[in-house]
C-alpha atoms as a PDB file:
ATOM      1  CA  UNK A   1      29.820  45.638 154.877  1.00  0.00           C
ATOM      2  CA  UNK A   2      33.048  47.506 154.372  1.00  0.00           C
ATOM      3  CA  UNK A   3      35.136  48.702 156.980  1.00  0.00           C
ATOM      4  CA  UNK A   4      35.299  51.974 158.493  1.00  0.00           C
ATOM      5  CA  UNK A   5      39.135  52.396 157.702  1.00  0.00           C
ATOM      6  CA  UNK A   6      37.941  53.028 154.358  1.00  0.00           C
ATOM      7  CA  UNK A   7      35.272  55.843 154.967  1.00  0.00           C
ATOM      8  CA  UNK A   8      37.184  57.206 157.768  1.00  0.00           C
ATOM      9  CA  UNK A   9      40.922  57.682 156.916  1.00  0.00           C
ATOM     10  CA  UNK A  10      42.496  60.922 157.851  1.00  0.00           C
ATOM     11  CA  UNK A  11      39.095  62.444 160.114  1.00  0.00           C
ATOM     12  CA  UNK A  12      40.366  63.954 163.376  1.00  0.00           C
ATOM     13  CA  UNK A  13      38.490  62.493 166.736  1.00  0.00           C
ATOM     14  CA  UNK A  14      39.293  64.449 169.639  1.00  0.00           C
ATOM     15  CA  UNK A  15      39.341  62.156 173.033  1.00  0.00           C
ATOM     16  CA  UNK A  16      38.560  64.506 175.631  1.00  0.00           C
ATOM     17  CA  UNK A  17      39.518  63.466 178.680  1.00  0.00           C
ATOM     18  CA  UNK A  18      38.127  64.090 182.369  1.00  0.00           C
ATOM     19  CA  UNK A  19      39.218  63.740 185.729  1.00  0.00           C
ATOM     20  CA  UNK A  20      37.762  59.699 186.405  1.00  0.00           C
ATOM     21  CA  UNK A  21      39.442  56.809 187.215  1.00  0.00           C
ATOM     22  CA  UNK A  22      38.420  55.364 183.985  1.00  0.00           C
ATOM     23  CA  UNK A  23      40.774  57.794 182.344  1.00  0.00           C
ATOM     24  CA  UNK A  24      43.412  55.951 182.912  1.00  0.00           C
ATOM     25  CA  UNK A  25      41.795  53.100 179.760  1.00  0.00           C
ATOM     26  CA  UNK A  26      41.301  56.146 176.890  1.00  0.00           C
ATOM     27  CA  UNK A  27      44.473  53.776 175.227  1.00  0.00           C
ATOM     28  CA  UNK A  28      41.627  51.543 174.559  1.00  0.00           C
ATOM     29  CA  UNK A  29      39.673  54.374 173.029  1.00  0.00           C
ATOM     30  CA  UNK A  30      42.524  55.521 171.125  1.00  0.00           C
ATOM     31  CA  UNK A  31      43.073  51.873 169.994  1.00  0.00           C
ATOM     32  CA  UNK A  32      39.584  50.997 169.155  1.00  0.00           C
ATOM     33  CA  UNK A  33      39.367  54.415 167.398  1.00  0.00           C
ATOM     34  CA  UNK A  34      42.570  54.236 165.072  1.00  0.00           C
ATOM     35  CA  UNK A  35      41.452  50.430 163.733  1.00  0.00           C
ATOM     36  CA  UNK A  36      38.288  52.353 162.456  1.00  0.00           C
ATOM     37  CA  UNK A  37      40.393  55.020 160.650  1.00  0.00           C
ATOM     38  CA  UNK A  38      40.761  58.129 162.927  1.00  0.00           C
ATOM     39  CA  UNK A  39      43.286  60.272 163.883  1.00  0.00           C
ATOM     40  CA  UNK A  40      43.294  60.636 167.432  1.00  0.00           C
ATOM     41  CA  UNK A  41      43.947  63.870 169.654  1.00  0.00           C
ATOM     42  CA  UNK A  42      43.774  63.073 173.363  1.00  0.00           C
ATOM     43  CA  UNK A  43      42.983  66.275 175.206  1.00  0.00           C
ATOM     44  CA  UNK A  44      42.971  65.971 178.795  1.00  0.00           C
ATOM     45  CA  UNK A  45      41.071  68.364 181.733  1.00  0.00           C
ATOM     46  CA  UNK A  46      43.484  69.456 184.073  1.00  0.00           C
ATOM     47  CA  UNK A  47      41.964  66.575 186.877  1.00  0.00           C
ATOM     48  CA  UNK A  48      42.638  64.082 183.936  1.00  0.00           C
ATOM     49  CA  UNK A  49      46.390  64.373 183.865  1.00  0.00           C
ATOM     50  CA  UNK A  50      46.816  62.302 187.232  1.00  0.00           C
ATOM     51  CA  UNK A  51      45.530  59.400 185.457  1.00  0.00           C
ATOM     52  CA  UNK A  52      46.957  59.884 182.225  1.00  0.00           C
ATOM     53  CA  UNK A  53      49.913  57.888 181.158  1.00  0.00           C
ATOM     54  CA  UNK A  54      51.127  60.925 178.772  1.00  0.00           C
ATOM     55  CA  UNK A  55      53.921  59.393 177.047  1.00  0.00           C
ATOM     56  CA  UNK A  56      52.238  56.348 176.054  1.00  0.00           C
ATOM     57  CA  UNK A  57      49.440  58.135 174.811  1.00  0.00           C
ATOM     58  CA  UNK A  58      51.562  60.694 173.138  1.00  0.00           C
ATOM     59  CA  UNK A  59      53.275  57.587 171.368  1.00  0.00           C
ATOM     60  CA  UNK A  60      50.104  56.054 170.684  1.00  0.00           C
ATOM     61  CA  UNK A  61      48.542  58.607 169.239  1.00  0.00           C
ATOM     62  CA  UNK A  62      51.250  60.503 167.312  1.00  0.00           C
ATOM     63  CA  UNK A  63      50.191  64.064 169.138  1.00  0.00           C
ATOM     64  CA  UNK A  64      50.884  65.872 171.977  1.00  0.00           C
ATOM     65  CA  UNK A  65      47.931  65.828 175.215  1.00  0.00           C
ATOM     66  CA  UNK A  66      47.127  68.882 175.297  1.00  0.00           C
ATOM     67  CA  UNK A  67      45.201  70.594 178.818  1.00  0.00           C
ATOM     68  CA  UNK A  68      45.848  73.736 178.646  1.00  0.00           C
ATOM     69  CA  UNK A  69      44.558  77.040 176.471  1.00  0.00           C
ATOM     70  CA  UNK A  70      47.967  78.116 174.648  1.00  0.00           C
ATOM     71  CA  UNK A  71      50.095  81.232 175.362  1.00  0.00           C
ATOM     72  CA  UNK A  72      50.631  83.947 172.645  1.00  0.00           C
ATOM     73  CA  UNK A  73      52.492  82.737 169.802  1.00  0.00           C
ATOM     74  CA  UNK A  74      52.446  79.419 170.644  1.00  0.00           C
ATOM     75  CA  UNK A  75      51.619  77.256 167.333  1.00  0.00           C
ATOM     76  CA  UNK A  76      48.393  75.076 167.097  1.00  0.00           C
ATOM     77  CA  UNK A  77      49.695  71.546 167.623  1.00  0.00           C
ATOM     78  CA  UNK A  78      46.716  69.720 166.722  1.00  0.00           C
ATOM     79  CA  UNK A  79      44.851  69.341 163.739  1.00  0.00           C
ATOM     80  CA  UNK A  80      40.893  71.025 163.656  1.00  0.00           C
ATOM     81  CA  UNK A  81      38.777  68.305 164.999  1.00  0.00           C
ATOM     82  CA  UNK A  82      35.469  66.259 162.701  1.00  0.00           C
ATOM     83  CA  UNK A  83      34.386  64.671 165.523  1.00  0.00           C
ATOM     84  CA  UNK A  84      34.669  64.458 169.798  1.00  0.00           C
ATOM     85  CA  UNK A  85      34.388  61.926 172.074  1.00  0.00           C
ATOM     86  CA  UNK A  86      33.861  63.346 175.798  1.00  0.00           C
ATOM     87  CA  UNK A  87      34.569  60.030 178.020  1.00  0.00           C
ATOM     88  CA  UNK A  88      34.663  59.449 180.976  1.00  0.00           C
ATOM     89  CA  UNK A  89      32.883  62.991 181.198  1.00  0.00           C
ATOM     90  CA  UNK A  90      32.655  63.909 185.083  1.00  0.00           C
ATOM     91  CA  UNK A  91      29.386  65.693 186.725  1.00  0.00           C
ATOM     92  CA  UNK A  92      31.445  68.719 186.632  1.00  0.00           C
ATOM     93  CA  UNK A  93      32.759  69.109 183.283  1.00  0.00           C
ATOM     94  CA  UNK A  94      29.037  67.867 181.813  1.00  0.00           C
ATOM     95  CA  UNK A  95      27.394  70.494 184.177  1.00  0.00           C
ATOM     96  CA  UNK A  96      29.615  73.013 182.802  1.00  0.00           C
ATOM     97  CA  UNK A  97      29.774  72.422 179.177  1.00  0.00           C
ATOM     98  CA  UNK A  98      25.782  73.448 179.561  1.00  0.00           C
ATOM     99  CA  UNK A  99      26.288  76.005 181.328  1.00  0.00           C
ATOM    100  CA  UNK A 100      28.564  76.834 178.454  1.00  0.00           C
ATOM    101  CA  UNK A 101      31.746  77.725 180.940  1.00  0.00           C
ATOM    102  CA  UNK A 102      34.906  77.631 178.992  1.00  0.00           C
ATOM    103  CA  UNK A 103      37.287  77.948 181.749  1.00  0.00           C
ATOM    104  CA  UNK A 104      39.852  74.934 180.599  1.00  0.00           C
ATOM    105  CA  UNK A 105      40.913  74.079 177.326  1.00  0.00           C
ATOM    106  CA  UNK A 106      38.983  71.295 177.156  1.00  0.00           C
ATOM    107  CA  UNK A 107      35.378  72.676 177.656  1.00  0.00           C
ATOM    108  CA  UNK A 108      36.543  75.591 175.575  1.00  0.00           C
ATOM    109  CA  UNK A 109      36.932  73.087 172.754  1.00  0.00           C
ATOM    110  CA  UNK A 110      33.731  71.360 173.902  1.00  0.00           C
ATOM    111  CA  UNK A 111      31.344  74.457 173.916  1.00  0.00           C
ATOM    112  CA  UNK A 112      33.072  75.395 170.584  1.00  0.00           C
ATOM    113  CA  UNK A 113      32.400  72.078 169.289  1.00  0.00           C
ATOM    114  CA  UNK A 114      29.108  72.070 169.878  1.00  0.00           C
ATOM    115  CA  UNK A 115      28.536  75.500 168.264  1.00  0.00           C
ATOM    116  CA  UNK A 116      30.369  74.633 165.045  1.00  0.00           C
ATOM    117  CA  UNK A 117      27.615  71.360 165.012  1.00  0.00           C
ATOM    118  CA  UNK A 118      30.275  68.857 165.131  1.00  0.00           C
ATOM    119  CA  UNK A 119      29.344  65.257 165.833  1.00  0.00           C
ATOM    120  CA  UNK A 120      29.829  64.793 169.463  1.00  0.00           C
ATOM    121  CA  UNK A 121      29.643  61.682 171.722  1.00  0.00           C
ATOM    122  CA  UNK A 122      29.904  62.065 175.374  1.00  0.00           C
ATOM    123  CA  UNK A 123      29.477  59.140 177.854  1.00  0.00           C
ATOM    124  CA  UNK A 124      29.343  60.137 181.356  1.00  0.00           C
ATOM    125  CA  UNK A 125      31.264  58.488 184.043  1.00  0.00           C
ATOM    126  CA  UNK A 126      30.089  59.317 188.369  1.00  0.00           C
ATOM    127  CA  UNK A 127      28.356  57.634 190.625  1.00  0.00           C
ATOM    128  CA  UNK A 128      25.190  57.624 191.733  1.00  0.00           C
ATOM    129  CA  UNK A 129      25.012  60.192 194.891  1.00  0.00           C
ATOM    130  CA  UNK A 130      26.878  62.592 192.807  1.00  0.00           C
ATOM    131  CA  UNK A 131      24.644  61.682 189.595  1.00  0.00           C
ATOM    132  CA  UNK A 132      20.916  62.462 191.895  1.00  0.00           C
ATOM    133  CA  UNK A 133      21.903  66.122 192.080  1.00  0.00           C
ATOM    134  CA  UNK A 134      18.866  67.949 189.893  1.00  0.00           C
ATOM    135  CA  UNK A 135      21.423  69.549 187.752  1.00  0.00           C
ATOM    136  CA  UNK A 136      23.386  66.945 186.287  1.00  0.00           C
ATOM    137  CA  UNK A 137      20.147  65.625 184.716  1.00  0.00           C
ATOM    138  CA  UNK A 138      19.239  68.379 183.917  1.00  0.00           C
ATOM    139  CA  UNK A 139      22.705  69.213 181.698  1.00  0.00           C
ATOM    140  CA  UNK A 140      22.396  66.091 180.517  1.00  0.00           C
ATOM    141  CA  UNK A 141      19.186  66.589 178.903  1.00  0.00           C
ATOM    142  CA  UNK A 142      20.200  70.156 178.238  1.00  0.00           C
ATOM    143  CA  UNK A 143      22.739  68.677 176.054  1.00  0.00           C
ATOM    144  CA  UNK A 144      20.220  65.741 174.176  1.00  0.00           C
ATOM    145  CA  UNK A 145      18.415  68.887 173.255  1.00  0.00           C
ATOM    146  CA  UNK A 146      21.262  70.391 171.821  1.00  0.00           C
ATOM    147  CA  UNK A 147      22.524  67.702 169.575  1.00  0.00           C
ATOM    148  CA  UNK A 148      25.256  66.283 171.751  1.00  0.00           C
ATOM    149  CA  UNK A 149      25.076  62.081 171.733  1.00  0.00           C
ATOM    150  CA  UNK A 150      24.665  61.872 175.219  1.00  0.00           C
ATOM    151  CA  UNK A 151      25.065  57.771 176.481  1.00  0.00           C
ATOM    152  CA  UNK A 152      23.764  57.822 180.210  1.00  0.00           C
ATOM    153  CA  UNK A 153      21.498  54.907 181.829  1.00  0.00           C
ATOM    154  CA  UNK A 154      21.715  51.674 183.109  1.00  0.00           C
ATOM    155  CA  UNK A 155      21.645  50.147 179.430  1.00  0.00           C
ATOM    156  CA  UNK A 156      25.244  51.934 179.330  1.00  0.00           C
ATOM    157  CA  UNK A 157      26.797  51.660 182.232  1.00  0.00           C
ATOM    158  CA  UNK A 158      25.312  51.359 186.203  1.00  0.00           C
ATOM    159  CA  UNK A 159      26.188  53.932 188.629  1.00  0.00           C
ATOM    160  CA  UNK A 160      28.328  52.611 191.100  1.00  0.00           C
ATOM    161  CA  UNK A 161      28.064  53.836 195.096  1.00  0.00           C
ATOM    162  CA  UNK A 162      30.400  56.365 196.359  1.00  0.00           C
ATOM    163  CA  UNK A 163      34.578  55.501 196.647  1.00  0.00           C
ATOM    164  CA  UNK A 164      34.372  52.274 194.456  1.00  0.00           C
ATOM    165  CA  UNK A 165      35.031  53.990 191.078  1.00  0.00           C
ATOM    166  CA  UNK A 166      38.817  53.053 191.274  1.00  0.00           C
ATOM    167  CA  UNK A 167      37.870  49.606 191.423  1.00  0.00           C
ATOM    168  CA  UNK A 168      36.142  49.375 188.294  1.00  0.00           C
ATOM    169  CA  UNK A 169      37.254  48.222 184.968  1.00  0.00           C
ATOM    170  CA  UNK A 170      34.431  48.047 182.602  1.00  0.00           C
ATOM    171  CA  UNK A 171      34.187  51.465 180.583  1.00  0.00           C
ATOM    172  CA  UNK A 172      32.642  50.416 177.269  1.00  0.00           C
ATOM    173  CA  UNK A 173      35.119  52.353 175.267  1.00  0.00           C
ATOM    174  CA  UNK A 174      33.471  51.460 171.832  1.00  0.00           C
ATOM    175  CA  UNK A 175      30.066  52.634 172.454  1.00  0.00           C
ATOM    176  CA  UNK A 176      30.677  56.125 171.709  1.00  0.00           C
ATOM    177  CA  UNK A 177      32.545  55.205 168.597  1.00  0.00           C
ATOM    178  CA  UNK A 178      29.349  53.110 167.896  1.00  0.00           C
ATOM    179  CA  UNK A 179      27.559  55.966 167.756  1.00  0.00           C
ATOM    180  CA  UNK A 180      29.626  58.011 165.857  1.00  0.00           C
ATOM    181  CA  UNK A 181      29.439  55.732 163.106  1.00  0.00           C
ATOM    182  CA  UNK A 182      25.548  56.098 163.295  1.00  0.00           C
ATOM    183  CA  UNK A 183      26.018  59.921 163.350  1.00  0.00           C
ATOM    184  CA  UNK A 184      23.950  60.980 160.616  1.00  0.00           C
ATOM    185  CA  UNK A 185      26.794  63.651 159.054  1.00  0.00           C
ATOM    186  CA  UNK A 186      29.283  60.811 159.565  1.00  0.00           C
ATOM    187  CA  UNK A 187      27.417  58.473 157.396  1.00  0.00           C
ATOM    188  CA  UNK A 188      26.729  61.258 154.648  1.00  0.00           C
ATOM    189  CA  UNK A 189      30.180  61.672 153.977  1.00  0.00           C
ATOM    190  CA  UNK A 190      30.489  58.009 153.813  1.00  0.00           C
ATOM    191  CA  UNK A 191      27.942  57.603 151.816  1.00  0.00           C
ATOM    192  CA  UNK A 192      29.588  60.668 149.265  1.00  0.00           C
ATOM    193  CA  UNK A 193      32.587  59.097 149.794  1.00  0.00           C
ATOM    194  CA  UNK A 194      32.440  55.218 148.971  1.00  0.00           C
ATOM    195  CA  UNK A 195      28.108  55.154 147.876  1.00  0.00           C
ATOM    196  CA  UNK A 196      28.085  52.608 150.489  1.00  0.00           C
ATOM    197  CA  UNK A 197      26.023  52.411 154.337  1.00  0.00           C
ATOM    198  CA  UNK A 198      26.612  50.125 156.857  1.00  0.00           C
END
């Protein structure tokens, strides 16, 4: 087996951010990510930012965090995204991405993500009163059906009660990038690239 460094050097990941406790880890993310060959943009929801350590991450990653849709004439500071990550993704940013709401810069480069038929990963993070509301599953299969790499159960991580989330420290950060690597466009253009599959 190679390594991905090889097959992956110089495709863009987006990190996309929400407002969860486990926000506060995405370094790992970013970490985990760049040893596998990506080039990391960290874009945040607006609810994200309190947990966000900005200037590490901006250090980190080499880009700005962007949360917010830019003014007019404002440059594009980020370079077009080949793949997204969506972790942790809250009830309310999943429940709006299928409802297709675009009303921060994140979901707006979320729902356009999805309709360009980028590889997308999204791991949601809530726990479990918030996560028996009808249409949270109901997104979330709304989203399986669309493509979207949607890593939700048990076998990924249990749903914690109510006011404990803070206390929690076991996001598994390299699941989604995991699946990315199984993406089946992701390992076509490895496969062009090197004639090799993992």
């Amino acid at each position: 087996m190679q390594c991905h460094n090889a097959r992956m050097s110089g495709s863009v990941l987006y990190a996309v951010v929400c407002g969860s406790p486990a926000a506060q880890g995405v370094g790992k993310l970013v970490s985990l990510a760049k040893e596998r060959g990506w080039d990391v943009c960290v874009i945040a929801t607006p609810d994200a930012l309190k947990w966000l350590d900005i200037p590490t991450v901006v250090k980190q990653t080499g880009h700005p965090v962007r949360h917010r849709y830019k003014y007019p004439g404002e440059p594009d500071v980020l370079p077009s995204p080949d793949a997204m990550i969506i972790a942790p993704a809250t009830v309310n940013t999943v429940n709006k991405w299928a409802a297709g709401i675009a009303d921060t810069l994140a979901l707006g480069l979320i729902v356009e993500g999805l309709g360009l038929g980028l590889p997308i990963v999204a791991v949601p993070y809530t726990n479990r009163a918030m996560a028996a509301h009808p249409a949270f599953g109901e997104s979330v299969e709304k989203l399986r059906a669309w493509g979207v790499t949607v890593l939700y159960g048990d076998d990924v991580l249990e749903l914690h009660p109510p006011g404990v989330g803070e206390t929690r420290s076991d996001f598994p950060w390299h699941l989604p990038l995991d699946a990315l690597d199984q993406h089946p466009s992701l390992k076509a253009q490895r496969i062009a690239g090197d004639g090799t599959v993992d």
